[in-house]
C-alpha atoms as a PDB file:
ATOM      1  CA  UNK A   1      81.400 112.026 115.347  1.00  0.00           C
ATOM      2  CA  UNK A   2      84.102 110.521 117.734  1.00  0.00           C
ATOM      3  CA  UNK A   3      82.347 110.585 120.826  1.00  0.00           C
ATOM      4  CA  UNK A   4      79.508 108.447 118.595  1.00  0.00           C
ATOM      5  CA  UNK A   5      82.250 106.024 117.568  1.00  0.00           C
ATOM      6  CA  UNK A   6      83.427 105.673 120.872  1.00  0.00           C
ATOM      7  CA  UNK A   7      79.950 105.367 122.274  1.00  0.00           C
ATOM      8  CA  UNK A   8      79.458 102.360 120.578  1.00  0.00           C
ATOM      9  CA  UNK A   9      83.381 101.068 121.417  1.00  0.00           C
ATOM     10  CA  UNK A  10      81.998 101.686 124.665  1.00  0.00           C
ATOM     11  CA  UNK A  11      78.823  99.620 124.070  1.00  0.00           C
ATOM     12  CA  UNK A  12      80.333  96.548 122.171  1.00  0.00           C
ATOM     13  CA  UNK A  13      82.627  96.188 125.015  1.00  0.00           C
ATOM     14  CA  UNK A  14      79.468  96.619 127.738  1.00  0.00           C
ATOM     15  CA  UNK A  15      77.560  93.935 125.236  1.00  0.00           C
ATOM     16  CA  UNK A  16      80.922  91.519 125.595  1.00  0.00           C
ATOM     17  CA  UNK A  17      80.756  91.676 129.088  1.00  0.00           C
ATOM     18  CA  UNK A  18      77.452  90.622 129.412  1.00  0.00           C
ATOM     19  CA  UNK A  19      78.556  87.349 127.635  1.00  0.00           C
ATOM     20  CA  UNK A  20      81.580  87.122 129.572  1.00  0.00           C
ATOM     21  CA  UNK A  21      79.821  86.955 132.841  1.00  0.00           C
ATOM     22  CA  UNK A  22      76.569  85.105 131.305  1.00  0.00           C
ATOM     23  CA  UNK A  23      76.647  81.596 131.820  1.00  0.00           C
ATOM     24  CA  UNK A  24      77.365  80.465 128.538  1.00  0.00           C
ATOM     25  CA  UNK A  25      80.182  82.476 128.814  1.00  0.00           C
ATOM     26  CA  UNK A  26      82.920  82.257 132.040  1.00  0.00           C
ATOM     27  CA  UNK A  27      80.053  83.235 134.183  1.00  0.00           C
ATOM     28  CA  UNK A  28      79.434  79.588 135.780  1.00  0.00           C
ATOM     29  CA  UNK A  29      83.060  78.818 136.157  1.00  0.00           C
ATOM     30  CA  UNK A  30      83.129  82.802 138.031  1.00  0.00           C
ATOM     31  CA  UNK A  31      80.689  81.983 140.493  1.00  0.00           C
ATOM     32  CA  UNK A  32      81.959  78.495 141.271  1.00  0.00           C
ATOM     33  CA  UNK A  33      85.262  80.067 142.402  1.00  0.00           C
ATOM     34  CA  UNK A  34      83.117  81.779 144.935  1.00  0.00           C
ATOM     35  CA  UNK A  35      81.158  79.499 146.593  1.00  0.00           C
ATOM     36  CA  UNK A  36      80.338  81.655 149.904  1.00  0.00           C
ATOM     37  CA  UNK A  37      77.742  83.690 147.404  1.00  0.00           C
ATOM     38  CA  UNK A  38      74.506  82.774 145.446  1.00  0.00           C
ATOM     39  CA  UNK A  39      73.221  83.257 142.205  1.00  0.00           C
ATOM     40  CA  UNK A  40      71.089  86.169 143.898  1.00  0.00           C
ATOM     41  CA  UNK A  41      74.115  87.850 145.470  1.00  0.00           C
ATOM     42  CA  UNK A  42      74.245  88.750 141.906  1.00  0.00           C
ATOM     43  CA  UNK A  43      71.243  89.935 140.893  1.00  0.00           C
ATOM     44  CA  UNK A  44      71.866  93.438 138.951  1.00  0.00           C
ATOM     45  CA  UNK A  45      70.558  96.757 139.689  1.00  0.00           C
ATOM     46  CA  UNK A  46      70.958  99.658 137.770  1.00  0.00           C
ATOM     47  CA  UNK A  47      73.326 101.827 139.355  1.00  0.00           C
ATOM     48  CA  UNK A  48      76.407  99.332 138.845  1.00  0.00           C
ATOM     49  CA  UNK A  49      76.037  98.563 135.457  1.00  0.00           C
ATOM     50  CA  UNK A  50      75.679 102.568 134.620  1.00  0.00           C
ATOM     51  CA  UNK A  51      78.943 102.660 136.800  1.00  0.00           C
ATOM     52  CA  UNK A  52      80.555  99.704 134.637  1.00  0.00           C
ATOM     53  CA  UNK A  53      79.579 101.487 131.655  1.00  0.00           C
ATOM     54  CA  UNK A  54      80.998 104.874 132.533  1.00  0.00           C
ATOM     55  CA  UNK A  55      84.132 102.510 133.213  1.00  0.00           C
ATOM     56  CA  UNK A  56      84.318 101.321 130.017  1.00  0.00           C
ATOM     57  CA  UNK A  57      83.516 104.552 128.272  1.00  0.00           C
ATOM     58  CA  UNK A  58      86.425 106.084 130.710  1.00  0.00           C
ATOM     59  CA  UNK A  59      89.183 103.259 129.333  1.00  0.00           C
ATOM     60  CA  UNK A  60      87.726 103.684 125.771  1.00  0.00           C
ATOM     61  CA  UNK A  61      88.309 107.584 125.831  1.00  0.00           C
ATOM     62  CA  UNK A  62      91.542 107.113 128.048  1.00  0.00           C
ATOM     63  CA  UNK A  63      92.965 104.118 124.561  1.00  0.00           C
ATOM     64  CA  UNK A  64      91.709 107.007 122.196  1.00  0.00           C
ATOM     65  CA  UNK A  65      93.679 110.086 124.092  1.00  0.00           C
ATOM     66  CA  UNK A  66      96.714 108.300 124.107  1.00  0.00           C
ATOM     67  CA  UNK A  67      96.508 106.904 120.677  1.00  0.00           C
ATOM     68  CA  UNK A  68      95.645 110.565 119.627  1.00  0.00           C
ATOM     69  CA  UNK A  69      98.887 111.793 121.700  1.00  0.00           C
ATOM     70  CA  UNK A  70     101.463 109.540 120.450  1.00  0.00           C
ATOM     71  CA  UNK A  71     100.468 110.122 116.868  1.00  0.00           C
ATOM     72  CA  UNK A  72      98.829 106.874 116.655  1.00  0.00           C
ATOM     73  CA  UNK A  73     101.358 104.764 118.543  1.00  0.00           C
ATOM     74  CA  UNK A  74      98.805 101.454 118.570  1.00  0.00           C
ATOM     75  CA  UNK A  75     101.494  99.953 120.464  1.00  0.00           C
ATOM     76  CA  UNK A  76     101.795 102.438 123.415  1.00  0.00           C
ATOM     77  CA  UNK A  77      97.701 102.868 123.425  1.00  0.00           C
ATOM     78  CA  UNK A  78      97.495  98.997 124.051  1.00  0.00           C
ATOM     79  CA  UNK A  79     100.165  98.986 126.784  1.00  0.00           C
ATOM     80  CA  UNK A  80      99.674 101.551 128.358  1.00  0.00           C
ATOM     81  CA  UNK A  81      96.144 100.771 129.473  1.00  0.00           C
ATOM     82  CA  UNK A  82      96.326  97.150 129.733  1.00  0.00           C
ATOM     83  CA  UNK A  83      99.246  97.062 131.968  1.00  0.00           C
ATOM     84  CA  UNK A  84      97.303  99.472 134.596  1.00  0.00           C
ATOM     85  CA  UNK A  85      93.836  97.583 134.641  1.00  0.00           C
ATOM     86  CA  UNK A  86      95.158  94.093 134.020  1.00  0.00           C
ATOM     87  CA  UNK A  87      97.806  94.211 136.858  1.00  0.00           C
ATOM     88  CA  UNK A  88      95.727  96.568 139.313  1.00  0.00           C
ATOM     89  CA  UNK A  89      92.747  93.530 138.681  1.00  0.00           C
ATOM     90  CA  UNK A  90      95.189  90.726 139.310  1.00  0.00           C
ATOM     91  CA  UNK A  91      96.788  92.323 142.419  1.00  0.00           C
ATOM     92  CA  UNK A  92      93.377  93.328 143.844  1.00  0.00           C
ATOM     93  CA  UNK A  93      92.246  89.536 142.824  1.00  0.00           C
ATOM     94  CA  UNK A  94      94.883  88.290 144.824  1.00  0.00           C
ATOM     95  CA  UNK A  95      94.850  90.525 147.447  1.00  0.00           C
ATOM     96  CA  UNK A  96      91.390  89.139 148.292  1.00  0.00           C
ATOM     97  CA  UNK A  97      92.449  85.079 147.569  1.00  0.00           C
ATOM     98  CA  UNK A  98      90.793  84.664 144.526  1.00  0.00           C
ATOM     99  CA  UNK A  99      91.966  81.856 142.343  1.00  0.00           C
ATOM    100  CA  UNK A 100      93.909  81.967 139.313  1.00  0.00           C
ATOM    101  CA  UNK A 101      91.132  80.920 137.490  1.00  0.00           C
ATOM    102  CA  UNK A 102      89.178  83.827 138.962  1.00  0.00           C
ATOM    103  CA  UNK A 103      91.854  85.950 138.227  1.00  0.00           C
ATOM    104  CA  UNK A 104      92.152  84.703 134.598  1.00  0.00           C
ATOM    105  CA  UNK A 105      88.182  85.369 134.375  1.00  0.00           C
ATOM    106  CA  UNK A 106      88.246  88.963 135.438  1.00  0.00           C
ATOM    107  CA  UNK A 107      91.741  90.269 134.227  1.00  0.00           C
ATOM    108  CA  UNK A 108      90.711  88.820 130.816  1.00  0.00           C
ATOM    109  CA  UNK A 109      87.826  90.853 130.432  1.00  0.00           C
ATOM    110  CA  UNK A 110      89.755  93.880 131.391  1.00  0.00           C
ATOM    111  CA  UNK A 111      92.098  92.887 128.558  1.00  0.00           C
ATOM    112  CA  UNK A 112      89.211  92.365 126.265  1.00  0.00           C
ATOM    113  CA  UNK A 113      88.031  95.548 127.294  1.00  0.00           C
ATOM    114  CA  UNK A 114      90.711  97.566 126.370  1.00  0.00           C
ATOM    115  CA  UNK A 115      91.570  95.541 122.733  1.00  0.00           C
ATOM    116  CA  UNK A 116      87.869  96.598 122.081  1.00  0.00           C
ATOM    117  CA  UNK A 117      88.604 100.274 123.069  1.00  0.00           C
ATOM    118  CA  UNK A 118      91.579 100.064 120.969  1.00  0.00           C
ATOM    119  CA  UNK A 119      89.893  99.093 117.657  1.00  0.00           C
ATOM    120  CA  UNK A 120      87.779 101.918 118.650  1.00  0.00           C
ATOM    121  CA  UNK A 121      90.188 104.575 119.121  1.00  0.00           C
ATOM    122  CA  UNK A 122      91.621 103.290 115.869  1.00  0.00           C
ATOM    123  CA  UNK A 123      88.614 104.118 114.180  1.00  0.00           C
ATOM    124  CA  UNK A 124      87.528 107.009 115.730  1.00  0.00           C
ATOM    125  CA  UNK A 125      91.134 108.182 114.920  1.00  0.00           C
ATOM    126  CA  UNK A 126      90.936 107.403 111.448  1.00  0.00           C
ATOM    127  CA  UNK A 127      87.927 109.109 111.064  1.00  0.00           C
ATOM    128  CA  UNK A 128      89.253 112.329 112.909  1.00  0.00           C
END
């Protein structure tokens, strides 16, 4: 019964990300900061998507295990997570010369990512 609730953390944070990168979402303003690709530079295949899920099932599971840990410390499962794949994304964002509007765009979904995985862990941990 977790692993279902955190299959669908998992999938409402996939779904958001879609939107986030769509472009009625940040998606235009993203690929203006990179004006050296195309809109077909971006065309989707599977295998990354199944790789971004996995990643978001990983960080779900990862919110959930600490939450679980620290006796449902909400505070340390947010943390915890968000200052690892918000700071890694901004460092590797700058490392590269993205903008800090790029860098807003894609740390921000990493933060979204992991407030989403943190309702989820909630709930699954309610339910354990």
């Amino acid at each position: 019964m977790i692993y279902i609730a955190l299959l669908l953390t998992a999938m409402i944070a996939f779904a958001i990300g879609a939107f986030w990168y769509h472009a009625k979402g940040f998606g235009t303003a993203w690929m203006q900061e990179q004006p050296h690709r195309t809109a077909e530079d971006y065309k989707m295949t599977l295998a990354p998507m199944v790789i971004q899920f996995l990643f978001i099932f990983s960080v779900t599971y990862m919110v959930f295990l600490i939450f679980s840990l620290t006796g449902g410390n909400i505070v340390m499962a947010l943390m915890v997570p968000l200052l690892t794949l918000v700071s890694m994304k901004t460092a590797a964002c700058m490392f590269f010369g993205h903008s800090r509007k790029m860098i807003m765009i894609s740390a921000g979904y990493d933060a979204v990512v992991v407030l989403v995985a943190a309702i989820g862990a909630y709930t699954s941990y309610i339910i354990l």
